[in-house]
PDB file of N, CA and C in Angstrom:
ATOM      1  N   UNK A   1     175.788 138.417  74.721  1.00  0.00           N
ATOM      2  CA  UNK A   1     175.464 138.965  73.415  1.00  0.00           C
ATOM      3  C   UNK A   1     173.979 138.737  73.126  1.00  0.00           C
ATOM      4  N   UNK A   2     173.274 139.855  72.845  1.00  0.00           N
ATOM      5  CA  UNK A   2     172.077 139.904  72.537  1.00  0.00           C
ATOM      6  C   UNK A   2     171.474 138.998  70.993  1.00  0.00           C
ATOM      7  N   UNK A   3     170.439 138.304  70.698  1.00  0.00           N
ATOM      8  CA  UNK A   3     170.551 137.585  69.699  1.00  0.00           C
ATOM      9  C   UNK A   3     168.399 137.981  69.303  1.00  0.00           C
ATOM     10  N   UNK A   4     168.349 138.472  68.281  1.00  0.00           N
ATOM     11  CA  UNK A   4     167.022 138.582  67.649  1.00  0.00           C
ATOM     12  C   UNK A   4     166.690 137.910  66.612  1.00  0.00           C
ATOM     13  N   UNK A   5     164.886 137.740  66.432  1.00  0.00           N
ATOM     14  CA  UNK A   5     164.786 137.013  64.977  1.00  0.00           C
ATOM     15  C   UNK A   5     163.918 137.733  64.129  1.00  0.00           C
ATOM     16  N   UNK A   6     164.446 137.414  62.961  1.00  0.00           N
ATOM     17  CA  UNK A   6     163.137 138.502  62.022  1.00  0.00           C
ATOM     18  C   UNK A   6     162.483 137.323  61.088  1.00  0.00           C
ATOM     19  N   UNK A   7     161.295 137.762  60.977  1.00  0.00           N
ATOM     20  CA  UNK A   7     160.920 136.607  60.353  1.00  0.00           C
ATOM     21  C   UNK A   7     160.358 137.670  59.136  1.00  0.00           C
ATOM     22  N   UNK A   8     160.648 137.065  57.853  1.00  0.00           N
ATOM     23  CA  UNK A   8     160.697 137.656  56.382  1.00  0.00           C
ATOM     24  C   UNK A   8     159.733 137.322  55.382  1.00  0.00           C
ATOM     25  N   UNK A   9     158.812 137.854  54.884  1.00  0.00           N
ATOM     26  CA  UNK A   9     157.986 137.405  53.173  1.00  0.00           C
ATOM     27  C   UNK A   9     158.363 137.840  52.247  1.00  0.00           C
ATOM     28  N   UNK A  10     159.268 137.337  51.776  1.00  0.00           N
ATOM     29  CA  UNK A  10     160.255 137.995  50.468  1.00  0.00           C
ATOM     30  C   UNK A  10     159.501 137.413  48.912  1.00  0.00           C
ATOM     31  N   UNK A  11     159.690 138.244  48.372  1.00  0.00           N
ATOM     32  CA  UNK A  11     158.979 138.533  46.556  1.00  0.00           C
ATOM     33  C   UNK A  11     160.347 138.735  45.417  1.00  0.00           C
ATOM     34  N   UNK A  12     160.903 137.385  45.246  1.00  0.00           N
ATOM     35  CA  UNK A  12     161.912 137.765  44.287  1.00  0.00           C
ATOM     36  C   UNK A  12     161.110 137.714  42.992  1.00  0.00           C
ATOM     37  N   UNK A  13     162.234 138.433  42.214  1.00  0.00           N
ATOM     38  CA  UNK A  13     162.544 138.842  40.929  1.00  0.00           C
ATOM     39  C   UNK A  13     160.954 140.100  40.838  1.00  0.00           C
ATOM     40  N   UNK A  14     160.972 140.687  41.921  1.00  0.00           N
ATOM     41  CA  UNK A  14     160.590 142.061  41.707  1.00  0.00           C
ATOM     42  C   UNK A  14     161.384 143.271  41.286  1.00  0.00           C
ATOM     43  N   UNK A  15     160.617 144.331  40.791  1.00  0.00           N
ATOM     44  CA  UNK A  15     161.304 145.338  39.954  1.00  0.00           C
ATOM     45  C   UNK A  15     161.711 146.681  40.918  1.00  0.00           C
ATOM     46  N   UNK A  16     161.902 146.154  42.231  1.00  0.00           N
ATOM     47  CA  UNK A  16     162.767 146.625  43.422  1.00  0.00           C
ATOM     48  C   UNK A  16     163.452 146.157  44.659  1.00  0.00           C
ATOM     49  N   UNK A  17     164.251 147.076  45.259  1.00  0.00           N
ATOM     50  CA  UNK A  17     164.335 146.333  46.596  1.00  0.00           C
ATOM     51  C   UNK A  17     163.978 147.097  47.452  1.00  0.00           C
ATOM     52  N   UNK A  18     163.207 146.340  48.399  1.00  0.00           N
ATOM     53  CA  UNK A  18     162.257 147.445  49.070  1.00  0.00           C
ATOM     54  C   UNK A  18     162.160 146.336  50.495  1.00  0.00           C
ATOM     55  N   UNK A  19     162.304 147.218  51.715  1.00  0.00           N
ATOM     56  CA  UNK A  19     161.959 145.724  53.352  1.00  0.00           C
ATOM     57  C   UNK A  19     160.844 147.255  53.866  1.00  0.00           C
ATOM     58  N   UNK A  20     159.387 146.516  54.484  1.00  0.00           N
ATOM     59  CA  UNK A  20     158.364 146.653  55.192  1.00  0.00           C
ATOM     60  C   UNK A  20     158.150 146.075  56.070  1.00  0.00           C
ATOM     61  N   UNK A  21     158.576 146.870  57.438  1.00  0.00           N
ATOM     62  CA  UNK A  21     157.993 146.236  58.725  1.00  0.00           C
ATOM     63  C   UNK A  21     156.499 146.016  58.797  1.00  0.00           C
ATOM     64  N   UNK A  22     156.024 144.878  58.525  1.00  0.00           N
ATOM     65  CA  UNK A  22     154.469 144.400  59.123  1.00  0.00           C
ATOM     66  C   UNK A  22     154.165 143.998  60.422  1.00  0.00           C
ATOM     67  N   UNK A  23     155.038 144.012  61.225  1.00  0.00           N
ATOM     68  CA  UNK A  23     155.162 143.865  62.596  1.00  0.00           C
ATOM     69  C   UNK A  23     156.115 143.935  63.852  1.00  0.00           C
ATOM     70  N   UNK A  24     156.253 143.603  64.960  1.00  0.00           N
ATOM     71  CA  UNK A  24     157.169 143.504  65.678  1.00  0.00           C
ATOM     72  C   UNK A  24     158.042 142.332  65.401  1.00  0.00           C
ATOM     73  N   UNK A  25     158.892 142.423  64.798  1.00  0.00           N
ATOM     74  CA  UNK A  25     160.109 141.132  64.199  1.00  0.00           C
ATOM     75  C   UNK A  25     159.695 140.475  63.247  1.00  0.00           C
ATOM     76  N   UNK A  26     158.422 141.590  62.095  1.00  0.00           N
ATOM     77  CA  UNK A  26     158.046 140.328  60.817  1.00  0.00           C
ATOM     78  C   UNK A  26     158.145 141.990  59.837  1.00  0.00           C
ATOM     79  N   UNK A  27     158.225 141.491  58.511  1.00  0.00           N
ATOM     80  CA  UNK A  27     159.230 142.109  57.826  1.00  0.00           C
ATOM     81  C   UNK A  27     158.761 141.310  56.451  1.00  0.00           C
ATOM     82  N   UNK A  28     158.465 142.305  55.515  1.00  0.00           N
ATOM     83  CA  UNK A  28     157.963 141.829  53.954  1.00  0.00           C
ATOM     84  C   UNK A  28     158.714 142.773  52.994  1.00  0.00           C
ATOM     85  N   UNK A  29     159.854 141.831  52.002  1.00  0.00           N
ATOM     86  CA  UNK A  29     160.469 141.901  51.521  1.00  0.00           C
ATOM     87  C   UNK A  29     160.490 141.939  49.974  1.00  0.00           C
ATOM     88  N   UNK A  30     160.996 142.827  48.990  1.00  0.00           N
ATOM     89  CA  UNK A  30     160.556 142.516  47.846  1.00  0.00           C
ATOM     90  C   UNK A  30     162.622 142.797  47.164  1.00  0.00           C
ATOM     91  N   UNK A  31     163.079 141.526  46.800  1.00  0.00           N
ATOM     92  CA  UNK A  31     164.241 141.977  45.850  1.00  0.00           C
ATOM     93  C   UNK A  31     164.233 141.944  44.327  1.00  0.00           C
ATOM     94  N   UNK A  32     164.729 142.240  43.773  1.00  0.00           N
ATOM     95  CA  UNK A  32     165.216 142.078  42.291  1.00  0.00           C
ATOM     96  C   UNK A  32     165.482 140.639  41.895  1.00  0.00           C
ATOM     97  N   UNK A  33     166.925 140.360  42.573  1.00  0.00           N
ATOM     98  CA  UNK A  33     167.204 139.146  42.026  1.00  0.00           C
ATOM     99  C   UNK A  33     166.298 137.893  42.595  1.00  0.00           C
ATOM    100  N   UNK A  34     166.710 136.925  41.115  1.00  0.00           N
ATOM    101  CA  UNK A  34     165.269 135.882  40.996  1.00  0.00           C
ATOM    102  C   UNK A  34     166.122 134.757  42.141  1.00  0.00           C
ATOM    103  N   UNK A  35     165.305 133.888  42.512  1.00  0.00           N
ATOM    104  CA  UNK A  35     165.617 132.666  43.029  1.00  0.00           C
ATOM    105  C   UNK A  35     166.574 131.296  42.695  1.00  0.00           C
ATOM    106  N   UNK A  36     167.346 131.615  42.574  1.00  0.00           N
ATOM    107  CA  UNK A  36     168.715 130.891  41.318  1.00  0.00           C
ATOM    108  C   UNK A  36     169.230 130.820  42.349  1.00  0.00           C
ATOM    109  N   UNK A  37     169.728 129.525  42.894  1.00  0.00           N
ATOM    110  CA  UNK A  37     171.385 129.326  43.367  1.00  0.00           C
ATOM    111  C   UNK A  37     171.559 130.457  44.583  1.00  0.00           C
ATOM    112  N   UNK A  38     170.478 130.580  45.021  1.00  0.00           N
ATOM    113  CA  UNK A  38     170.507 131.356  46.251  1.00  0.00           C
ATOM    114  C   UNK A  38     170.918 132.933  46.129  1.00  0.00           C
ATOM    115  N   UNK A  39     170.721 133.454  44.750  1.00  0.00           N
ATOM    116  CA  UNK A  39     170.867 134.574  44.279  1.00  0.00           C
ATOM    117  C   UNK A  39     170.267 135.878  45.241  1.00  0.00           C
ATOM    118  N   UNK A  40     168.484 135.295  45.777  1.00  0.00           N
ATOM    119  CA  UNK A  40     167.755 135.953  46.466  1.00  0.00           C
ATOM    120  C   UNK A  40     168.189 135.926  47.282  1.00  0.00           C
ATOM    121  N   UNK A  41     168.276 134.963  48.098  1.00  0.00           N
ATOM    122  CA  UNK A  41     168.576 134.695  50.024  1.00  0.00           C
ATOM    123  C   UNK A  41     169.831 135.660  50.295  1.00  0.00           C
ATOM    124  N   UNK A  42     170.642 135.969  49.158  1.00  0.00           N
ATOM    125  CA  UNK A  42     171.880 136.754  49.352  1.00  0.00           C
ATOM    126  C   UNK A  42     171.548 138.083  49.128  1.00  0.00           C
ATOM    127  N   UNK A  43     170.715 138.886  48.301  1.00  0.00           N
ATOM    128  CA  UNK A  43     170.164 139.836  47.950  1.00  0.00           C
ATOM    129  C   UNK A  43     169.200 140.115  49.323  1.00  0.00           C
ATOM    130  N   UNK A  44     168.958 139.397  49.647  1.00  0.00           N
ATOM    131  CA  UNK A  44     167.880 139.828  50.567  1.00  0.00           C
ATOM    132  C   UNK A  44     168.306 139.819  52.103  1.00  0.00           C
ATOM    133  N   UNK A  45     169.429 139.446  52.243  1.00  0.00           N
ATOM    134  CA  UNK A  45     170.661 139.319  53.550  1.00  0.00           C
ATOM    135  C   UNK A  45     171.089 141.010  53.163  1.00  0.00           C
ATOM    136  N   UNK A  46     171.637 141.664  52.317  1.00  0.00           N
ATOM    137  CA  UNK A  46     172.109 142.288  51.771  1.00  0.00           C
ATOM    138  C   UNK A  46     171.767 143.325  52.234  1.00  0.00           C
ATOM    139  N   UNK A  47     169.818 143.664  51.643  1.00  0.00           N
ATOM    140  CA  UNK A  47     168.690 144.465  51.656  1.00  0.00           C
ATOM    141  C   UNK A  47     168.516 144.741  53.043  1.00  0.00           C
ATOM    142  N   UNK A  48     168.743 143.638  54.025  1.00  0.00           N
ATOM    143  CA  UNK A  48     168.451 143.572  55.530  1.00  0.00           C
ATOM    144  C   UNK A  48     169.242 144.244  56.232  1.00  0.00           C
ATOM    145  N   UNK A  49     170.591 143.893  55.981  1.00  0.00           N
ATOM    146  CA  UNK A  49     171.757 144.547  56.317  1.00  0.00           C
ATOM    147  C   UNK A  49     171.544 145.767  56.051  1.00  0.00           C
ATOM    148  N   UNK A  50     171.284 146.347  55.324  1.00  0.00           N
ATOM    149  CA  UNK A  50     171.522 148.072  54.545  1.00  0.00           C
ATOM    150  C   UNK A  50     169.992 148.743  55.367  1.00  0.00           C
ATOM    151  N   UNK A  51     169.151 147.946  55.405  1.00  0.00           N
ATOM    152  CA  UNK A  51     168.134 148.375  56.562  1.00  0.00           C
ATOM    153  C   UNK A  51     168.177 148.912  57.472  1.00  0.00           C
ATOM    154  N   UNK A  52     168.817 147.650  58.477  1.00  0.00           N
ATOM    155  CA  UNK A  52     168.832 147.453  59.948  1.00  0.00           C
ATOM    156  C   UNK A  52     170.481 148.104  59.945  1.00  0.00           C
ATOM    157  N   UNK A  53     170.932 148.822  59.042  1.00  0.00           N
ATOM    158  CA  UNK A  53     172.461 149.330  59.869  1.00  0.00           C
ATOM    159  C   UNK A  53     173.131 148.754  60.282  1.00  0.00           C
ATOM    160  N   UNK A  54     173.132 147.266  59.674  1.00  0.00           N
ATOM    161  CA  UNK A  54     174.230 146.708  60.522  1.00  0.00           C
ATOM    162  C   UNK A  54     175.220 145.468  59.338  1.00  0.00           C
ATOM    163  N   UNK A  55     176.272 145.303  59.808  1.00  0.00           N
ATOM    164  CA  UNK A  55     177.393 144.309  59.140  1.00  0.00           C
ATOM    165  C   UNK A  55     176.547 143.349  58.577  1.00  0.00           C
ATOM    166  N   UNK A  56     176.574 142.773  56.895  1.00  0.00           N
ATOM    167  CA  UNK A  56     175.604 141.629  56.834  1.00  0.00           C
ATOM    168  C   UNK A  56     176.254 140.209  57.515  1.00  0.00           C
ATOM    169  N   UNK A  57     177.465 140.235  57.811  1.00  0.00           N
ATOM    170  CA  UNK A  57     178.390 139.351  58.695  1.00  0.00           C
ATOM    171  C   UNK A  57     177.474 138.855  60.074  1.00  0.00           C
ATOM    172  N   UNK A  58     176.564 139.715  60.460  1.00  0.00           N
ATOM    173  CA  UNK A  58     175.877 139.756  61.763  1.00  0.00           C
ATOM    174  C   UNK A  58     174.197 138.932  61.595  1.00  0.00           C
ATOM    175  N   UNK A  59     173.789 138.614  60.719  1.00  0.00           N
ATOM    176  CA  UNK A  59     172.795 138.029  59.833  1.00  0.00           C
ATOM    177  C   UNK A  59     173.025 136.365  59.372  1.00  0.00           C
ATOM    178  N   UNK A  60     171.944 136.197  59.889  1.00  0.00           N
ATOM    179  CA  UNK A  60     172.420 134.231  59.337  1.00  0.00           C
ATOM    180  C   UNK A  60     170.859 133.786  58.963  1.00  0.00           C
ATOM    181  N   UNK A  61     170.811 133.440  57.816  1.00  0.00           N
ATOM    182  CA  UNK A  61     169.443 132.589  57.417  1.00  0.00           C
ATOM    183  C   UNK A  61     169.429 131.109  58.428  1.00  0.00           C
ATOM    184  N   UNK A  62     168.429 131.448  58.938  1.00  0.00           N
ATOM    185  CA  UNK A  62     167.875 130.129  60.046  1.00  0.00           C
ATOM    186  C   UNK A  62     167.297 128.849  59.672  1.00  0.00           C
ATOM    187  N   UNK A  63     166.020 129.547  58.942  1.00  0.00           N
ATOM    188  CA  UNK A  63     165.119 128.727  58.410  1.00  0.00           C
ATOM    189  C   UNK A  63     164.378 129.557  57.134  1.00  0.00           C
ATOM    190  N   UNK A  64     164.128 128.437  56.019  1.00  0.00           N
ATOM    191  CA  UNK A  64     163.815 128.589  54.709  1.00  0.00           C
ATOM    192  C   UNK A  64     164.144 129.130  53.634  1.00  0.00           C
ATOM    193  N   UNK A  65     165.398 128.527  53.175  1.00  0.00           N
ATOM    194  CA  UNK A  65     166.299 128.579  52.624  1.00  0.00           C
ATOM    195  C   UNK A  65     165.440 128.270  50.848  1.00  0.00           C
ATOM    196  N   UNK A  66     164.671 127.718  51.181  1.00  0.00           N
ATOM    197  CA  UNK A  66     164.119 127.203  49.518  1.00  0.00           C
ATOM    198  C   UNK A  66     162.613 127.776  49.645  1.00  0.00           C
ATOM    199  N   UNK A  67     162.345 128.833  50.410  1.00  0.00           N
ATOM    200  CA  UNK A  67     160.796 129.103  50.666  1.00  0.00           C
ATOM    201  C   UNK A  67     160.632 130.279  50.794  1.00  0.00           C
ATOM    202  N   UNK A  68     159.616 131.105  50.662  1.00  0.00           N
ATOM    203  CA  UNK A  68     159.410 132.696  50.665  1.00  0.00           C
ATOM    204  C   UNK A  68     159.677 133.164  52.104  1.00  0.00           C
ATOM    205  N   UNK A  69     159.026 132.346  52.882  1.00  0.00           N
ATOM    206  CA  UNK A  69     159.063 132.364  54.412  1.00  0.00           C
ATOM    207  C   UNK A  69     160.318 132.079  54.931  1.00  0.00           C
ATOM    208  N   UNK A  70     160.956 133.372  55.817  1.00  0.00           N
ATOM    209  CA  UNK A  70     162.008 133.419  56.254  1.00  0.00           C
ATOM    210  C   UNK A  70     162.053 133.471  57.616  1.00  0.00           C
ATOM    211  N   UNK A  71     162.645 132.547  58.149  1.00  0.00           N
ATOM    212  CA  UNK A  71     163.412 133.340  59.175  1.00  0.00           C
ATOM    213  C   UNK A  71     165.313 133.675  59.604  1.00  0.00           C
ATOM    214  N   UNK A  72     165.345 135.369  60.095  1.00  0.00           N
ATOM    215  CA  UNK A  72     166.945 135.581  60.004  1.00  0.00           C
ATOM    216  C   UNK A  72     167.542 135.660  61.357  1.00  0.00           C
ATOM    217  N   UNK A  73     168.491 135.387  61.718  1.00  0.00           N
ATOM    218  CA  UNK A  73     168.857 135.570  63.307  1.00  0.00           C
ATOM    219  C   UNK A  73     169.611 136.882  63.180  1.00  0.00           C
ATOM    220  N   UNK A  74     169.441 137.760  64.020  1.00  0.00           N
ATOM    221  CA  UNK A  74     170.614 138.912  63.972  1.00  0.00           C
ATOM    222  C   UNK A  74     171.531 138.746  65.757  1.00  0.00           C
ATOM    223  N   UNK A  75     172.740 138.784  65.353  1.00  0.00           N
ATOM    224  CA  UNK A  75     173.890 138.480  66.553  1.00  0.00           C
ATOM    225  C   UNK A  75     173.561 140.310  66.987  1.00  0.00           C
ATOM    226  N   UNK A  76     173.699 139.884  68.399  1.00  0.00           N
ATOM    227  CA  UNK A  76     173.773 141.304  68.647  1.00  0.00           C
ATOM    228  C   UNK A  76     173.117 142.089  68.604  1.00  0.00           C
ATOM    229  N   UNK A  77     173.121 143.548  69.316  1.00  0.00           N
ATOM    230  CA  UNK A  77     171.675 144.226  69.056  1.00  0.00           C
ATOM    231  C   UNK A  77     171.848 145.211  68.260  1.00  0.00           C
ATOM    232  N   UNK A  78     170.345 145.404  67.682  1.00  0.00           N
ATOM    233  CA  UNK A  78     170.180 145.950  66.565  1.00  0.00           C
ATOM    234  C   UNK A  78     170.277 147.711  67.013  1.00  0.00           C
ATOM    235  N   UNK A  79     170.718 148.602  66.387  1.00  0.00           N
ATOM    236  CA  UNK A  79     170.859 150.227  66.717  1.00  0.00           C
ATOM    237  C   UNK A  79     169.497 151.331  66.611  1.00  0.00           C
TER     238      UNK A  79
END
C-alpha cells in the first residue's frame, strides 16, 4: 500500500474554504472554522478529503495538531 505526505499552512476562522497547492506535497489551506477543540484540524481533514477525491477515513493528522503547520499522511494512492 502506497503511503504519501502533505504538508499543510492552514488559516482558520477564514471567510472560506479554499486548499492551494504551493508545491510538490505542500498545500496552503484556508477554513472557516476557528481553532476550538479541534474544530479546524477536522474541517480541514474534511477540505482535503473533498480535494484530493478521496475517503477522509484515508487521511490521518501526523504532526501539529496545535500549530498552523501541518503535516497529513494519505494511505494509499492518491487518483
Amino acid at each position: 500500500m502506497q503511503t504519501q505526505y502533505l504538508s499543510v499552512l492552514v488559516h482558520p476562522g477564514s471567510k472560506k474554504d479554499v486548499v492551494v497547492q504551493t508545491g510538490p506535497g505542500r498545500l496552503e489551506a484556508w477554513v472557516r472554522a476557528k481553532p476550538q477543540d479541534g474544530a479546524a484540524n477536522e474541517a480541514l481533514a474534511h477540505l482535503l478529503a473533498r480535494s484530493l477525491q478521496i475517503p477522509r477515513e484515508r487521511l490521518r493528522l501526523v504532526k501539529g495538531g496545535f500549530t498552523r503547520r501541518k503535516l497529513f499522511k494519505v494511505i494509499g494512492p492518491l487518483t
